[in-house]
Every structure is written in structure tokens, then in C-alpha cells.
N, C-alpha and C. Protein backbone atom coordinates (compact mmCIF):
# COMPACT_ATOMS: atom_id res chain seq x y z
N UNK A 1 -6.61 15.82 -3.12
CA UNK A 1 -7.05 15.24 -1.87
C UNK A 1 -6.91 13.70 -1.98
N UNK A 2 -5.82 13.17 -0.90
CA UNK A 2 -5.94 11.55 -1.05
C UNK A 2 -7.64 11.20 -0.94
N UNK A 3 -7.29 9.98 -1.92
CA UNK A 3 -8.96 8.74 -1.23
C UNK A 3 -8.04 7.97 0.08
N UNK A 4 -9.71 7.82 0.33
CA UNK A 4 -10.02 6.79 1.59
C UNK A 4 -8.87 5.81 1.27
N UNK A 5 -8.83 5.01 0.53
CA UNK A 5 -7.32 3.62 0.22
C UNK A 5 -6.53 4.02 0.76
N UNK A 6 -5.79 5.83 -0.07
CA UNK A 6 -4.42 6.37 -0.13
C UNK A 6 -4.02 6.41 1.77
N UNK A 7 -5.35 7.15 1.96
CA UNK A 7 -5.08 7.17 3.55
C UNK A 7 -5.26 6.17 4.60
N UNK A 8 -5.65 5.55 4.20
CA UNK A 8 -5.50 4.26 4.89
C UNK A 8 -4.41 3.53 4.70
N UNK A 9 -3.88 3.20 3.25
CA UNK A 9 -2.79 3.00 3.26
C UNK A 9 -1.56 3.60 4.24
N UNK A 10 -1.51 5.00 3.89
CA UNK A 10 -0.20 5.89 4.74
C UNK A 10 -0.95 6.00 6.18
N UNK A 11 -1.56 5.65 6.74
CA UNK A 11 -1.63 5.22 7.86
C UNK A 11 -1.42 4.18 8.53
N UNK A 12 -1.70 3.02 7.88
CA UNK A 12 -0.94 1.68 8.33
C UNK A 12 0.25 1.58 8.12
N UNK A 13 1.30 2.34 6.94
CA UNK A 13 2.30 2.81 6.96
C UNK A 13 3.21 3.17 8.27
N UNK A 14 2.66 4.52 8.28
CA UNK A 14 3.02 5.40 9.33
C UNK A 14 2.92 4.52 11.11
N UNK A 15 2.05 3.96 11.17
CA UNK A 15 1.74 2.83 12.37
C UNK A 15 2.83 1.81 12.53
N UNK A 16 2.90 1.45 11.21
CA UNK A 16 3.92 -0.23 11.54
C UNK A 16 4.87 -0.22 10.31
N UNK A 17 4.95 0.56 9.90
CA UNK A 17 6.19 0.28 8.98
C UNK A 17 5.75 -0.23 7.54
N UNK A 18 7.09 0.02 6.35
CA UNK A 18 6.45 -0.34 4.90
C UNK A 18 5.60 -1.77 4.98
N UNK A 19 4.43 -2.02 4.03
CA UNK A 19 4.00 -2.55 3.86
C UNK A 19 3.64 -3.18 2.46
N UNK A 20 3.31 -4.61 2.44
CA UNK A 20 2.93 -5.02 0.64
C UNK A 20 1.60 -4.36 0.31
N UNK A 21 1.76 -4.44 -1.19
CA UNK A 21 0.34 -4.05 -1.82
C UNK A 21 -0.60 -5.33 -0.69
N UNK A 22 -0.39 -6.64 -0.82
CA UNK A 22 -0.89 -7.52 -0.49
C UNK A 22 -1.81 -7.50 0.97
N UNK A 23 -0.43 -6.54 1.97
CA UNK A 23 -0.78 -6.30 2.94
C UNK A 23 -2.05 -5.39 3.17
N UNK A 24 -1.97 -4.13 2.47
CA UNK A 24 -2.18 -3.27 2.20
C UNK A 24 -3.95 -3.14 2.16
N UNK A 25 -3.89 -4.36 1.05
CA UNK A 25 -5.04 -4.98 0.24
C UNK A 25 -5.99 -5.62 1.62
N UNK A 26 -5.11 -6.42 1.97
CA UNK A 26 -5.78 -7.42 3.34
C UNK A 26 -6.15 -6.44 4.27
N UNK A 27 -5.57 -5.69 4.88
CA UNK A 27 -6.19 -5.11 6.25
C UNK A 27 -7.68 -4.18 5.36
N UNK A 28 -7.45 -3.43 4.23
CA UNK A 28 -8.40 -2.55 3.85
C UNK A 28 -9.95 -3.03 4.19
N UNK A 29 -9.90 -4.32 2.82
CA UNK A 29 -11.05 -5.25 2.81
C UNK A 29 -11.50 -6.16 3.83
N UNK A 30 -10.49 -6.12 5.28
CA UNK A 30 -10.85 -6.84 6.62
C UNK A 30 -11.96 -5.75 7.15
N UNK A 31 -11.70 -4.45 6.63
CA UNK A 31 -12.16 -3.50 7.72
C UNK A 31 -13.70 -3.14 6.97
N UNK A 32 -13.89 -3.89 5.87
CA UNK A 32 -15.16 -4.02 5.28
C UNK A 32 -15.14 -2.89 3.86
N UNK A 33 -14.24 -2.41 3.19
CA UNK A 33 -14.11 -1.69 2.37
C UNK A 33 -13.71 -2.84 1.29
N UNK A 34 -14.73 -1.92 0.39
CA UNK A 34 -13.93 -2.88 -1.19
C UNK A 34 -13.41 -1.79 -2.27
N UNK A 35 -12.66 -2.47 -2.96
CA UNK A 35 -11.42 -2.60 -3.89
C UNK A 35 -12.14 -2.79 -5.35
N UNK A 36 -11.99 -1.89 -5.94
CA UNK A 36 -12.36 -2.28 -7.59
C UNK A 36 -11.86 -3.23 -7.84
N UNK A 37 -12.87 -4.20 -8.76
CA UNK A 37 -11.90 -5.40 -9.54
C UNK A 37 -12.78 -6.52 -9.46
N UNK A 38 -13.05 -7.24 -10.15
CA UNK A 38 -13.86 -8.48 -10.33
C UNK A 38 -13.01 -9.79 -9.94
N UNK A 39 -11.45 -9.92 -9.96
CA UNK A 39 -10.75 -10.78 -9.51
C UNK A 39 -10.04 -9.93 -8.74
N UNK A 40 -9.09 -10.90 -8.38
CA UNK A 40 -8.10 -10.16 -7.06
C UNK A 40 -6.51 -9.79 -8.26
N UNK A 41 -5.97 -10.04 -8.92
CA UNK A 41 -5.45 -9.34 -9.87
C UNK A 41 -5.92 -8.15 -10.76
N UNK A 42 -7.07 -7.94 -10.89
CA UNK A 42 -7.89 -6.24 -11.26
C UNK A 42 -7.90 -5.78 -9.63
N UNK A 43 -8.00 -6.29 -8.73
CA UNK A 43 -7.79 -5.88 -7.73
C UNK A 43 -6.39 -5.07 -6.72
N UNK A 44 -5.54 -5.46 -6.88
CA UNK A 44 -3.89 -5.66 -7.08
C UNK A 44 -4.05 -4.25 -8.25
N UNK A 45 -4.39 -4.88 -9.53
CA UNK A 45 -4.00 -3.36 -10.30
C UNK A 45 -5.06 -2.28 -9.49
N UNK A 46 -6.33 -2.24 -8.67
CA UNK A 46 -6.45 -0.97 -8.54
C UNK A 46 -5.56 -0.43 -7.59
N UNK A 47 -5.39 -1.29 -6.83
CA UNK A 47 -4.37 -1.10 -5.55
C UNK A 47 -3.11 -0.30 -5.84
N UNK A 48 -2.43 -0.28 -6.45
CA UNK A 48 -1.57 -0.49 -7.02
C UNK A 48 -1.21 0.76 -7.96
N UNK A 49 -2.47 1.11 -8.73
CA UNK A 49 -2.54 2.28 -9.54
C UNK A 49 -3.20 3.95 -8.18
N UNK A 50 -3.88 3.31 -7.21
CA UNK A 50 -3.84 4.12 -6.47
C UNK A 50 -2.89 4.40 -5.40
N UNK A 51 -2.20 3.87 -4.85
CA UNK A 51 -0.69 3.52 -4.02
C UNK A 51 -0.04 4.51 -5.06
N UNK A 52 0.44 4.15 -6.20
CA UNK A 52 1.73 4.70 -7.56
C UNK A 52 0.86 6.38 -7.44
N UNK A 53 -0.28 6.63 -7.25
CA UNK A 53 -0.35 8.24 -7.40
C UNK A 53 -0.43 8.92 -6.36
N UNK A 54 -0.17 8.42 -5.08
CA UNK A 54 -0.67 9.18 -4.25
C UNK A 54 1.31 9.81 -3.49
N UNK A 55 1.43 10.79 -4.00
CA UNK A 55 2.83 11.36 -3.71
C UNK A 55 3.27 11.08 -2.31
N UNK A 56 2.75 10.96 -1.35
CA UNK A 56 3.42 10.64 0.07
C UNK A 56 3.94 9.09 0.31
N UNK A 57 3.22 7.93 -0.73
CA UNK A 57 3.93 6.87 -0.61
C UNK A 57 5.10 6.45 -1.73
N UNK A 58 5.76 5.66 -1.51
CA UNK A 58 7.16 5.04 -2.41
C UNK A 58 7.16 3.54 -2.28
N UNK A 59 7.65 2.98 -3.42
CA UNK A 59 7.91 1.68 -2.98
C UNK A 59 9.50 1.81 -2.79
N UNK A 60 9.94 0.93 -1.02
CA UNK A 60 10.81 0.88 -0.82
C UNK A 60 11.76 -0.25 -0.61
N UNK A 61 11.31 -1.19 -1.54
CA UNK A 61 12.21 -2.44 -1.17
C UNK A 61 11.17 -3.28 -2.72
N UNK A 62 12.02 -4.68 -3.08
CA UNK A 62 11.44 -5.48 -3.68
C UNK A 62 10.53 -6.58 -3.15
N UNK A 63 9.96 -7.10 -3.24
CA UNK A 63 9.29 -8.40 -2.72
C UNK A 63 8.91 -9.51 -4.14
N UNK A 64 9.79 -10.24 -4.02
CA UNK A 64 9.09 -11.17 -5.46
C UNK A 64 8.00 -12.06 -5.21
N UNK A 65 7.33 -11.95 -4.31
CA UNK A 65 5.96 -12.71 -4.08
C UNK A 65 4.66 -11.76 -4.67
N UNK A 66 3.58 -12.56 -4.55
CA UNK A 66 2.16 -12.01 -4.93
C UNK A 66 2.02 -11.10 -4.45
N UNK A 67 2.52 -10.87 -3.26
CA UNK A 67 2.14 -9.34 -2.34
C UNK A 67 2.57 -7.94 -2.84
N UNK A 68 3.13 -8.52 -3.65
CA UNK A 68 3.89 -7.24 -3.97
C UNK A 68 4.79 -6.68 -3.53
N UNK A 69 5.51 -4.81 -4.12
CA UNK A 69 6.70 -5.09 -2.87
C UNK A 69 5.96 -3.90 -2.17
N UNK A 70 7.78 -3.77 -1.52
CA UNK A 70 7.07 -3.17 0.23
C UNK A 70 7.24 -1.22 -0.29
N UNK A 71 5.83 -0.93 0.53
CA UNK A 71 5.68 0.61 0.05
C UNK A 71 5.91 0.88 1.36
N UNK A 72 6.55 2.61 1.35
CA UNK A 72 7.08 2.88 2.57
C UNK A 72 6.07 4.62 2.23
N UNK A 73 6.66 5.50 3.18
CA UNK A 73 6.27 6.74 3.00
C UNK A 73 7.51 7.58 2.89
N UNK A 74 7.31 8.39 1.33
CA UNK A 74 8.23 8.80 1.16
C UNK A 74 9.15 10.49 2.06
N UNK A 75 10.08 10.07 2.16
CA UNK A 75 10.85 11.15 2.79
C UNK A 75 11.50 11.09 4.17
N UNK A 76 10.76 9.76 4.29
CA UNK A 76 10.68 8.99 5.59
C UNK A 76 11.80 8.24 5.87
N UNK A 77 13.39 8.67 5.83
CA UNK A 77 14.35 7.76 5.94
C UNK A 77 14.35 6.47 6.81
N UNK A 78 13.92 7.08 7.79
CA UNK A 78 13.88 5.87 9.06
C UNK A 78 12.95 4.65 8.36
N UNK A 79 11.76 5.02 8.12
CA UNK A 79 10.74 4.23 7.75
C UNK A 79 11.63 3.43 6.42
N UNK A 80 11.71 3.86 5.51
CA UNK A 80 12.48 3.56 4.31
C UNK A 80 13.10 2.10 4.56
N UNK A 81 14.69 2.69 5.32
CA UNK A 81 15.74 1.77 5.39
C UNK A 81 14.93 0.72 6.88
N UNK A 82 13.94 0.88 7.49
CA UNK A 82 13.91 -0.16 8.39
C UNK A 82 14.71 0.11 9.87
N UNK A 83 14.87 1.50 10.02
CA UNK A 83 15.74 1.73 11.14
C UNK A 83 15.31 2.70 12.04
């Protein structure tokens, strides 16, 4: 059974298209939910370690910034390539 993150994640997904961990991270904790982690890099890794297990998402592109890169939902060609 996804957590609350996983699905929230693949729902903002599914809404607007791949998104960064960063992104990901920001809307969660806007909506008043917190994120394991005492800094925002233990933060990022929980993100991050829960995103990587939850089988319906993929990362689909690189991003070399802090945000991380862009996770899409997998199987999801359209979503994927941006089209």
C-alpha cells in the first residue's frame, strides 16, 4: 500500500506532469505535512528513498540542480517524453 508522500507524489504527477524531488518536497510540506529529516538534505534522502520504492513512479529526465531530477509515472509514455 503506497504512503501518504507516494500518493501525493503520483498525484501531482498525474495533474501536471513529471516533477523534481524538490518540487515534490515543496508542495507536500506547503500543504502542512512533514518529511523525516532534521535538515533538508536527510530530508531530500527521505524523499527520495520513498519516491525510488514506490513502483508507479520513475525518474524521467536529469536535472543537475538541488531539486533533483524530474520523476514521471511510470508506463506513462506521454507523461515521460513531455508530449
Amino acid at each position: 500500500m503506497p504512503s501518504h508522500l507516494q500518493d501525493f507524489a503520483h498525484e501531482l504527477i498525474a495533474r501536471h506532469g513529471p516533477r523534481t524531488l524538490g518540487m515534490i518536497l515543496h508542495g507536500f510540506t506547503n500543504m502542512g505535512y512533514l518529511i523525516a529529516g532534521a535538515t533538508i538534505d536527510e530530508q531530500y534522502d527521505t524523499l527520495a528513498k520513498e519516491i525510488g520504492s514506490d513502483p508507479r513512479l520513475i525518474v524521467v529526465g536529469d536535472n543537475p540542480g538541488r531539486g533533483g531530477d524530474w520523476i514521471g509515472i511510470k508506463g506513462n509514455d506521454d507523461v515521460a517524453t513531455g508530449q
